[in-house]
PDB file of N, CA and C in Angstrom:
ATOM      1  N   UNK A   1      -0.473 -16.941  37.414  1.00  0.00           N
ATOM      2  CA  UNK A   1      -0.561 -16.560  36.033  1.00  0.00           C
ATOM      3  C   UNK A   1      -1.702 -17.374  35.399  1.00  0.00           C
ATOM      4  N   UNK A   2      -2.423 -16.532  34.596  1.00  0.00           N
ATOM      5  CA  UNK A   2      -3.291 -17.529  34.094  1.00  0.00           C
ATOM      6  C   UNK A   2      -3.199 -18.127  32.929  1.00  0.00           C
ATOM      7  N   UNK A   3      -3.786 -19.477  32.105  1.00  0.00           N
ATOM      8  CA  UNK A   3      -3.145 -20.041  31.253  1.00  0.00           C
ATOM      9  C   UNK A   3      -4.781 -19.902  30.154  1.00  0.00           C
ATOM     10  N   UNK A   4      -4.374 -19.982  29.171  1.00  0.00           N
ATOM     11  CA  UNK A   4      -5.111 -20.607  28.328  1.00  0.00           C
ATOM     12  C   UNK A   4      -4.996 -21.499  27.374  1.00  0.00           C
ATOM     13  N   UNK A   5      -5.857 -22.406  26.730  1.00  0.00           N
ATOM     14  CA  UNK A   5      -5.410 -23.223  25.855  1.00  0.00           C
ATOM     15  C   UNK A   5      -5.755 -22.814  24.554  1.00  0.00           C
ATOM     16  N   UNK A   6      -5.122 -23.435  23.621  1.00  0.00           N
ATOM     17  CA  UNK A   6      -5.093 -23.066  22.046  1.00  0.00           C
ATOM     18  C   UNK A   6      -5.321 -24.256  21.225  1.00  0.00           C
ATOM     19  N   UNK A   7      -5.834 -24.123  20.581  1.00  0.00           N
ATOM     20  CA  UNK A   7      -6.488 -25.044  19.273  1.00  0.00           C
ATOM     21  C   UNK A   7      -5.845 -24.407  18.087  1.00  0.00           C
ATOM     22  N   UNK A   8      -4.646 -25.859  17.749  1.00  0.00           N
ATOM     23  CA  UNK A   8      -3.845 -25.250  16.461  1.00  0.00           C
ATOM     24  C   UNK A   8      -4.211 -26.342  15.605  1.00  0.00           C
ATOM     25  N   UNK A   9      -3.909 -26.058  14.298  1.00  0.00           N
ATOM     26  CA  UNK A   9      -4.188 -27.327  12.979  1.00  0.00           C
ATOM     27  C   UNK A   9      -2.549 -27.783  13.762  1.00  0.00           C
ATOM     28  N   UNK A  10      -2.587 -29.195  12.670  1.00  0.00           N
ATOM     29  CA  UNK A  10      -1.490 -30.160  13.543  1.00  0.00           C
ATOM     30  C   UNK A  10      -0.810 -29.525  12.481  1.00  0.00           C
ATOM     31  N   UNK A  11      -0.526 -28.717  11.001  1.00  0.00           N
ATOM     32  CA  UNK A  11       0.674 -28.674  10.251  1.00  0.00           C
ATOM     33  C   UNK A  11       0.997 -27.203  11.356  1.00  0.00           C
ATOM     34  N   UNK A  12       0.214 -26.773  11.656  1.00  0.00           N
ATOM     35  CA  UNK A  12       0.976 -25.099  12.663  1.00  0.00           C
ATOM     36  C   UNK A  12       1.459 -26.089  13.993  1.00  0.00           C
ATOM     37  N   UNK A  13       1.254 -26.671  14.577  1.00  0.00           N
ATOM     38  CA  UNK A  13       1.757 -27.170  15.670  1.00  0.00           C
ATOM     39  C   UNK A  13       3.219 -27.899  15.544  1.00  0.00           C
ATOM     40  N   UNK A  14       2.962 -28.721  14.570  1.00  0.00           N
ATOM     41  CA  UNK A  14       4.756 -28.974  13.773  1.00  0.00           C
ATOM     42  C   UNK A  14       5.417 -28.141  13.563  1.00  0.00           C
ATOM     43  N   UNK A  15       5.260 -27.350  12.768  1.00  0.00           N
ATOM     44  CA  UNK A  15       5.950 -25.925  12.436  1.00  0.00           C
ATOM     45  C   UNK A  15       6.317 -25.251  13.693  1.00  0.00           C
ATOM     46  N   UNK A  16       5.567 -24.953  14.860  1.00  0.00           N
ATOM     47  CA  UNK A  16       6.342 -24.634  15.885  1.00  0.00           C
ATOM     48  C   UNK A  16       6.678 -25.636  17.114  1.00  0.00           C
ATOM     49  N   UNK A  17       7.015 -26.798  16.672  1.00  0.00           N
ATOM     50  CA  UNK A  17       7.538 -28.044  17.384  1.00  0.00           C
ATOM     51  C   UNK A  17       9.074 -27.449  16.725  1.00  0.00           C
ATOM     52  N   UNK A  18       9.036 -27.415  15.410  1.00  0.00           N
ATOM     53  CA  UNK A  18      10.018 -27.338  15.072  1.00  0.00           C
ATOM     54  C   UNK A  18      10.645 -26.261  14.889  1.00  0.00           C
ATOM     55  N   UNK A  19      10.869 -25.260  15.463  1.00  0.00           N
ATOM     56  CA  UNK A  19      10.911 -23.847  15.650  1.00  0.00           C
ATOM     57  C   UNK A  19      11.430 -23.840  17.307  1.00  0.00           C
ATOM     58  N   UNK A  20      10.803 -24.724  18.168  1.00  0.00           N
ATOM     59  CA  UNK A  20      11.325 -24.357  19.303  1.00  0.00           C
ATOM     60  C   UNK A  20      12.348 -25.276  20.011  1.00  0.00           C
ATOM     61  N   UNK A  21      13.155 -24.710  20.788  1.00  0.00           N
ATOM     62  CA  UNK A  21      14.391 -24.983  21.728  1.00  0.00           C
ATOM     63  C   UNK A  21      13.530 -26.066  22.668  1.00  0.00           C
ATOM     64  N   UNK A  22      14.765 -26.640  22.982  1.00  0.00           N
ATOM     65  CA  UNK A  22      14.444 -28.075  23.738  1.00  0.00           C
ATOM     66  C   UNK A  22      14.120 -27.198  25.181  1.00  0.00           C
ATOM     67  N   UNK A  23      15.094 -26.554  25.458  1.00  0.00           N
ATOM     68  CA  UNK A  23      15.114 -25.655  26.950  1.00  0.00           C
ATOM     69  C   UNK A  23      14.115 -24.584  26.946  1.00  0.00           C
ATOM     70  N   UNK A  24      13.415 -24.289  25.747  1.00  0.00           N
ATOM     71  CA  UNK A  24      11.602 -23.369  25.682  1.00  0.00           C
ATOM     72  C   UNK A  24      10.309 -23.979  25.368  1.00  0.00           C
ATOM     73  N   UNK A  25       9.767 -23.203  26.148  1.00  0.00           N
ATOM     74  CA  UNK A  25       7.963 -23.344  26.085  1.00  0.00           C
ATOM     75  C   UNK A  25       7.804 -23.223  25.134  1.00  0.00           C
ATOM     76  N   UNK A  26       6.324 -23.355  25.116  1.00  0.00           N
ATOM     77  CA  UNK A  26       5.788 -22.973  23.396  1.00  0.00           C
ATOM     78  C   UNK A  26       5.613 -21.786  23.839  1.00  0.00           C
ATOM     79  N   UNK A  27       4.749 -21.300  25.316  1.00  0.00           N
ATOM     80  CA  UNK A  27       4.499 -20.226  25.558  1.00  0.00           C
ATOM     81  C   UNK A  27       6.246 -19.011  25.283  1.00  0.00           C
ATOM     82  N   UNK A  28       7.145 -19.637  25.648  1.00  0.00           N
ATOM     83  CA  UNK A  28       8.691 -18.618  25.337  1.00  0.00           C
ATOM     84  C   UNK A  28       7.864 -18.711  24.031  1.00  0.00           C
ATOM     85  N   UNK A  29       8.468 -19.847  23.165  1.00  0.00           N
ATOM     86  CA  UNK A  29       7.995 -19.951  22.185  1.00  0.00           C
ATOM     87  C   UNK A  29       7.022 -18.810  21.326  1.00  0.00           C
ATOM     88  N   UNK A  30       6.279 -18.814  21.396  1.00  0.00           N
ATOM     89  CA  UNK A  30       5.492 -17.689  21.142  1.00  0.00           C
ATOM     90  C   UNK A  30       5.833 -16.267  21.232  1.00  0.00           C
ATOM     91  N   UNK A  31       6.056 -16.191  22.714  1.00  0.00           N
ATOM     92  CA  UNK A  31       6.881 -14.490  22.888  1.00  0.00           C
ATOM     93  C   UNK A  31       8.307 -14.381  22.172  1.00  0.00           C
ATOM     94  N   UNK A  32       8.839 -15.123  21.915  1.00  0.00           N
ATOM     95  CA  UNK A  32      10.075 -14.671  20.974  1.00  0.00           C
ATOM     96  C   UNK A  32       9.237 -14.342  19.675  1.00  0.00           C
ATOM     97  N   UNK A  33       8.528 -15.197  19.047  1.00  0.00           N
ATOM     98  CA  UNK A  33       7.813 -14.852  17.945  1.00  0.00           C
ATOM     99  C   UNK A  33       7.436 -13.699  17.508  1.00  0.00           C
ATOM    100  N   UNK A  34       6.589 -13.203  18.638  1.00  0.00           N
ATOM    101  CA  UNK A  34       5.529 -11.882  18.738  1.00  0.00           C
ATOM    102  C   UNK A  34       6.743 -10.530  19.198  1.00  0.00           C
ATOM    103  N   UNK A  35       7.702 -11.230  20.020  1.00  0.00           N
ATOM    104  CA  UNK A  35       8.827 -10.061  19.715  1.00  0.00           C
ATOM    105  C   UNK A  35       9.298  -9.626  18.765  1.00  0.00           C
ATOM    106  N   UNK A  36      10.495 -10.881  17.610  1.00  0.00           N
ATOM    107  CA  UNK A  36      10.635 -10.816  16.512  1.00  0.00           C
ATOM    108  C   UNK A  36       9.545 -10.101  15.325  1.00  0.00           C
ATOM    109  N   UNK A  37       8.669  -9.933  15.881  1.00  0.00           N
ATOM    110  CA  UNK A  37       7.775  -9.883  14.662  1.00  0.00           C
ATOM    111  C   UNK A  37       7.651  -8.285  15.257  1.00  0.00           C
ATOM    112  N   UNK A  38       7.533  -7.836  16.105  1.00  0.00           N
ATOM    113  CA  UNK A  38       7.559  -6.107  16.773  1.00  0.00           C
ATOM    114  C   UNK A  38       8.369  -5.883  16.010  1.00  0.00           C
ATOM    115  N   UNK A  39       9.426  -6.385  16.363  1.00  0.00           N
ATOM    116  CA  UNK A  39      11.380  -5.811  15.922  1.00  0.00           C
ATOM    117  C   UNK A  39      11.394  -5.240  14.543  1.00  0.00           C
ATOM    118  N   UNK A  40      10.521  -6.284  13.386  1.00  0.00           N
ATOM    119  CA  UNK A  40      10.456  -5.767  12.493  1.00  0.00           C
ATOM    120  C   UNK A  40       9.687  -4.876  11.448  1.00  0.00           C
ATOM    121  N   UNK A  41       8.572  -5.216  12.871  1.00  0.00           N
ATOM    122  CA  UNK A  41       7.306  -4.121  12.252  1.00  0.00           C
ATOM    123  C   UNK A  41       7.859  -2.591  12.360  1.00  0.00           C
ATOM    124  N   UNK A  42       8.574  -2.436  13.394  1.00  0.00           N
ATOM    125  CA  UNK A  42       9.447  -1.200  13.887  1.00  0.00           C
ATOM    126  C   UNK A  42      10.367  -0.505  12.713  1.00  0.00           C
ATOM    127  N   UNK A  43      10.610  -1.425  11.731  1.00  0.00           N
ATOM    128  CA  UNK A  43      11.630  -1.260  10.248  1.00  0.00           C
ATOM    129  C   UNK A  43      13.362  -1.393  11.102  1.00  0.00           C
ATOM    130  N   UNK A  44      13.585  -1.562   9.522  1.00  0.00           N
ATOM    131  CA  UNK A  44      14.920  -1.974   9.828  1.00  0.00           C
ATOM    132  C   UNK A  44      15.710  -0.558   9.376  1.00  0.00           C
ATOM    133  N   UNK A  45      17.060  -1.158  10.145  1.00  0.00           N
ATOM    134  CA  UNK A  45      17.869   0.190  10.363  1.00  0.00           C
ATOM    135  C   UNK A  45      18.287   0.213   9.043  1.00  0.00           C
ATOM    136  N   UNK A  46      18.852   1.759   8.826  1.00  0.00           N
ATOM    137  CA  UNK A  46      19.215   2.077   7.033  1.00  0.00           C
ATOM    138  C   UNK A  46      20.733   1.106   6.997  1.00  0.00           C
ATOM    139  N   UNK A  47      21.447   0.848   7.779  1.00  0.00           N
ATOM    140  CA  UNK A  47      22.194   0.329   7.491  1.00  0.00           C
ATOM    141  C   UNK A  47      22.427  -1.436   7.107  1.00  0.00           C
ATOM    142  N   UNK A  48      21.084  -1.699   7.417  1.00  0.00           N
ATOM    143  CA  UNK A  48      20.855  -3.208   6.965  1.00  0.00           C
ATOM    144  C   UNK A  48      20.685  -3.161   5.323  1.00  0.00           C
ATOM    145  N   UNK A  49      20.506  -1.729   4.460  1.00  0.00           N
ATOM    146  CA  UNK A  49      20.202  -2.187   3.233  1.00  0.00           C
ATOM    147  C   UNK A  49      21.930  -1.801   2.724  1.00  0.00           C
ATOM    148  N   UNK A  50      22.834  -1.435   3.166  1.00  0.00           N
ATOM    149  CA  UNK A  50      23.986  -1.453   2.787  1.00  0.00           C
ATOM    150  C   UNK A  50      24.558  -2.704   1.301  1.00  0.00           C
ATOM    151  N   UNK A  51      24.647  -2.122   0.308  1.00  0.00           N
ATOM    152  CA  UNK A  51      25.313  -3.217   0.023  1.00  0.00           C
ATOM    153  C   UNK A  51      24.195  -4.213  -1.186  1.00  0.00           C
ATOM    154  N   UNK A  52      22.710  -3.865  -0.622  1.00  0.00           N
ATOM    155  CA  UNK A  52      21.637  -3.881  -1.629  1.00  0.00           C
ATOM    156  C   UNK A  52      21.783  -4.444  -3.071  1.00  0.00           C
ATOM    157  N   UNK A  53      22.401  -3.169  -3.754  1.00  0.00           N
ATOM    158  CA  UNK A  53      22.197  -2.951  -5.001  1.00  0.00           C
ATOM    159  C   UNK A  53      22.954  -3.888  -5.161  1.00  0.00           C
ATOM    160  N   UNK A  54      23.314  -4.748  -6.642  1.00  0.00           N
ATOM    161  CA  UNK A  54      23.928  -5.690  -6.746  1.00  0.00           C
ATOM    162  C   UNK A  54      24.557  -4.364  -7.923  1.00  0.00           C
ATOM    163  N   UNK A  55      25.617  -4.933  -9.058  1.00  0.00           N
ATOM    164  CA  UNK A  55      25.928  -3.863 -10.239  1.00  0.00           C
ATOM    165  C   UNK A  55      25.286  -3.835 -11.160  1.00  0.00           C
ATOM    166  N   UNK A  56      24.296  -4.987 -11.446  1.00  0.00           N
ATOM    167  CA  UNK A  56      23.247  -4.901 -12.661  1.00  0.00           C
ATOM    168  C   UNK A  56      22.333  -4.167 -12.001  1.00  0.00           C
ATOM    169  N   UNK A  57      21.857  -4.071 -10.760  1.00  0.00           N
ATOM    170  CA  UNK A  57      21.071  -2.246 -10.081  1.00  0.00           C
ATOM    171  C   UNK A  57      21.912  -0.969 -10.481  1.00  0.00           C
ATOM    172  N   UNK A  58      22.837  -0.974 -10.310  1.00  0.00           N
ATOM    173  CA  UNK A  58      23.287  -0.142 -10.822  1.00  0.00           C
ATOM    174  C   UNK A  58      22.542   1.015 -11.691  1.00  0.00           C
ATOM    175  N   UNK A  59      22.237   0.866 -12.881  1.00  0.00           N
ATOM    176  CA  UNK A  59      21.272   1.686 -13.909  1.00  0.00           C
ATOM    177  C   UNK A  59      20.548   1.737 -13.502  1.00  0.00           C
ATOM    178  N   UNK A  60      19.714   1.077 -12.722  1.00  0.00           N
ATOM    179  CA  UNK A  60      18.565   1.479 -12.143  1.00  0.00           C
ATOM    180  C   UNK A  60      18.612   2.834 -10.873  1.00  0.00           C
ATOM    181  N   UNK A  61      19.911   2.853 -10.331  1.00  0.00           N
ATOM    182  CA  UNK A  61      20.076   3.786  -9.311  1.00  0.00           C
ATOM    183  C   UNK A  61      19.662   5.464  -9.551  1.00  0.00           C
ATOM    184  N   UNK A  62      20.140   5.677 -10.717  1.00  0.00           N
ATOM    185  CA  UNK A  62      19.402   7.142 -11.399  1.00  0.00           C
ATOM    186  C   UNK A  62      18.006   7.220 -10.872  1.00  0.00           C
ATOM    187  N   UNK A  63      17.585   6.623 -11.564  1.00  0.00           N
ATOM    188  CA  UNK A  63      15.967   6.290 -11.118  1.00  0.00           C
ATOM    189  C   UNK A  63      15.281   6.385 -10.012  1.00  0.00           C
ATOM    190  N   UNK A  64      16.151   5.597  -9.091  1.00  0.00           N
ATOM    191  CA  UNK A  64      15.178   5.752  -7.676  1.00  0.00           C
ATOM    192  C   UNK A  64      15.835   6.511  -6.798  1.00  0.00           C
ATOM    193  N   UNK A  65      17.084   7.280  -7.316  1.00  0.00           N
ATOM    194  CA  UNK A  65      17.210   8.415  -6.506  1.00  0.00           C
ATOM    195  C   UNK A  65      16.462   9.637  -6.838  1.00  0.00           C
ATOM    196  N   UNK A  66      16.227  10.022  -8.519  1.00  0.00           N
ATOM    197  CA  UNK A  66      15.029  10.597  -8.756  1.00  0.00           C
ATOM    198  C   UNK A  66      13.607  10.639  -8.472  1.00  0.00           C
ATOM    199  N   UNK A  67      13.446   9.319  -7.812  1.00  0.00           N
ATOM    200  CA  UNK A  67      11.958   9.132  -6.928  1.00  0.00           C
ATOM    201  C   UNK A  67      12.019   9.646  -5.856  1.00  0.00           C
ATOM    202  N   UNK A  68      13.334   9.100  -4.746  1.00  0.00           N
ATOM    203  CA  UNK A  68      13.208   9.731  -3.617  1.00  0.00           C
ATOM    204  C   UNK A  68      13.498  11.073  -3.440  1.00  0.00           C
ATOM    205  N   UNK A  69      14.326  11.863  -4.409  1.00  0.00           N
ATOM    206  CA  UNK A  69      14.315  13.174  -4.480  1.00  0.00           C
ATOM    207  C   UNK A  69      12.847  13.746  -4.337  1.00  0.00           C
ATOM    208  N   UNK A  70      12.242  13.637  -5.595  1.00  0.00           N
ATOM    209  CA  UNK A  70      10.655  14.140  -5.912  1.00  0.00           C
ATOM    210  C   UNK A  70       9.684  13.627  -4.421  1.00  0.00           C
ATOM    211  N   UNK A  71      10.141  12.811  -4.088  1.00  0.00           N
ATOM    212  CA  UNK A  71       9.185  12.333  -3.206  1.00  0.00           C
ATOM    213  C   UNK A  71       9.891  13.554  -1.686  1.00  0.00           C
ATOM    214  N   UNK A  72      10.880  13.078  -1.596  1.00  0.00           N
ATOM    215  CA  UNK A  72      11.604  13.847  -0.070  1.00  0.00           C
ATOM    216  C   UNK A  72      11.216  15.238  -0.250  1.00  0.00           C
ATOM    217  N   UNK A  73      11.729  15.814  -1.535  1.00  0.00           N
ATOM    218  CA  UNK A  73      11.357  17.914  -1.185  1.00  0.00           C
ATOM    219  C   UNK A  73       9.968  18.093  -1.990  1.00  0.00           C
ATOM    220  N   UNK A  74       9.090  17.225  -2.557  1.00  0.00           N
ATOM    221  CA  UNK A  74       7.853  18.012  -3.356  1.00  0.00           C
ATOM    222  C   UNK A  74       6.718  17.459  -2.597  1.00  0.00           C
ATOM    223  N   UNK A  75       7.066  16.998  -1.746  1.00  0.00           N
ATOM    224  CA  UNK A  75       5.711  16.046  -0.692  1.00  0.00           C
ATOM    225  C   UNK A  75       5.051  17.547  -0.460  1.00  0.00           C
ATOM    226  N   UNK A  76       3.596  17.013  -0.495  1.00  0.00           N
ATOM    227  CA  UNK A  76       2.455  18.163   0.388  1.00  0.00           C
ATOM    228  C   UNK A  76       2.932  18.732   1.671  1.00  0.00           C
ATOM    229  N   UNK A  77       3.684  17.295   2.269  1.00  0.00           N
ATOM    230  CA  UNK A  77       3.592  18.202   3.730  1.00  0.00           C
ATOM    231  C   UNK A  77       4.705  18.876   4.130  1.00  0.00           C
ATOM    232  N   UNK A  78       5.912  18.883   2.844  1.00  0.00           N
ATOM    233  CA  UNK A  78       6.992  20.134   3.028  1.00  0.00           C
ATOM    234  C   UNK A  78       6.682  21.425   2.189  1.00  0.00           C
ATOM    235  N   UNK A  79       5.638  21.554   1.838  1.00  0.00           N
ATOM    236  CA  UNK A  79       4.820  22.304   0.576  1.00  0.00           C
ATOM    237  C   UNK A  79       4.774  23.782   1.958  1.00  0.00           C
ATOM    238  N   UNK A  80       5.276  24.731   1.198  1.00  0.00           N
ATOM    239  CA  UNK A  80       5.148  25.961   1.717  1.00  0.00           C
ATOM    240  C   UNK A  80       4.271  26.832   1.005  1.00  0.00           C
ATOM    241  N   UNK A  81       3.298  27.516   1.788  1.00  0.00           N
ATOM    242  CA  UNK A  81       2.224  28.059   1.692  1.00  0.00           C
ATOM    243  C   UNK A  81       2.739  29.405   2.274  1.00  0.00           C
ATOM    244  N   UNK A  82       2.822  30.487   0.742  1.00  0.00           N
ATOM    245  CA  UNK A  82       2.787  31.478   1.384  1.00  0.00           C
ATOM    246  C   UNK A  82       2.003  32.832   1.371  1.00  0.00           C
ATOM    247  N   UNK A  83       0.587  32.320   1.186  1.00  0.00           N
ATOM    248  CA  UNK A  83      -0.228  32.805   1.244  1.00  0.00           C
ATOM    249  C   UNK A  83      -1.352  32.935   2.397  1.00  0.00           C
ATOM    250  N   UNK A  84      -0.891  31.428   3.390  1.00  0.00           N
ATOM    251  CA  UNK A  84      -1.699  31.448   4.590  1.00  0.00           C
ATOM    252  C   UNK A  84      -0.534  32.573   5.599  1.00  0.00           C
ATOM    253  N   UNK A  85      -1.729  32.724   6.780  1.00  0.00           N
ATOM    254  CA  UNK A  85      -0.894  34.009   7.504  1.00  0.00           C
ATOM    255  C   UNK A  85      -1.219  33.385   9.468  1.00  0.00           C
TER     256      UNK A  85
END
């Protein structure tokens, strides 16, 4: 395997001194990182926002179900054209 070395400032090198397991690399180290960080680029499941709204959201809920309405059926790209053939 081949290795390379890295040139970190010493406050990023603390920061993941202190971030990693006695029993991991920096190199684990790192790939948990760059995993974690996939996982969430991927979005999170609808059921993580469960529970969200607090009750002072509440009034606000009208609102942004009226956004996502307008937004979900009037988008361009559910836009029916019935004039093309």
């Amino acid at each position: 395997m081949t290795q390379k070395t890295l040139s970190l400032p010493v406050e990023v090198y603390e920061r993941l001194r202190h971030m990693k397991s006695q029993d991991e690399s920096y190199g684990d180290l790192v790939m948990r990182l760059i995993n974690e960080h996939e996982k969430k680029a991927q979005g999170m499941p609808i059921e993580s926002f469960a529970g969200a709204l607090s009750e002072e959201d509440s009034d606000d809920w009208g609102d942004i179900e009226k956004i996502l309405y307008q937004k979900r059926f009037f988008s361009e790209n559910r836009a029916v054209r019935l004039d093309d053939k």
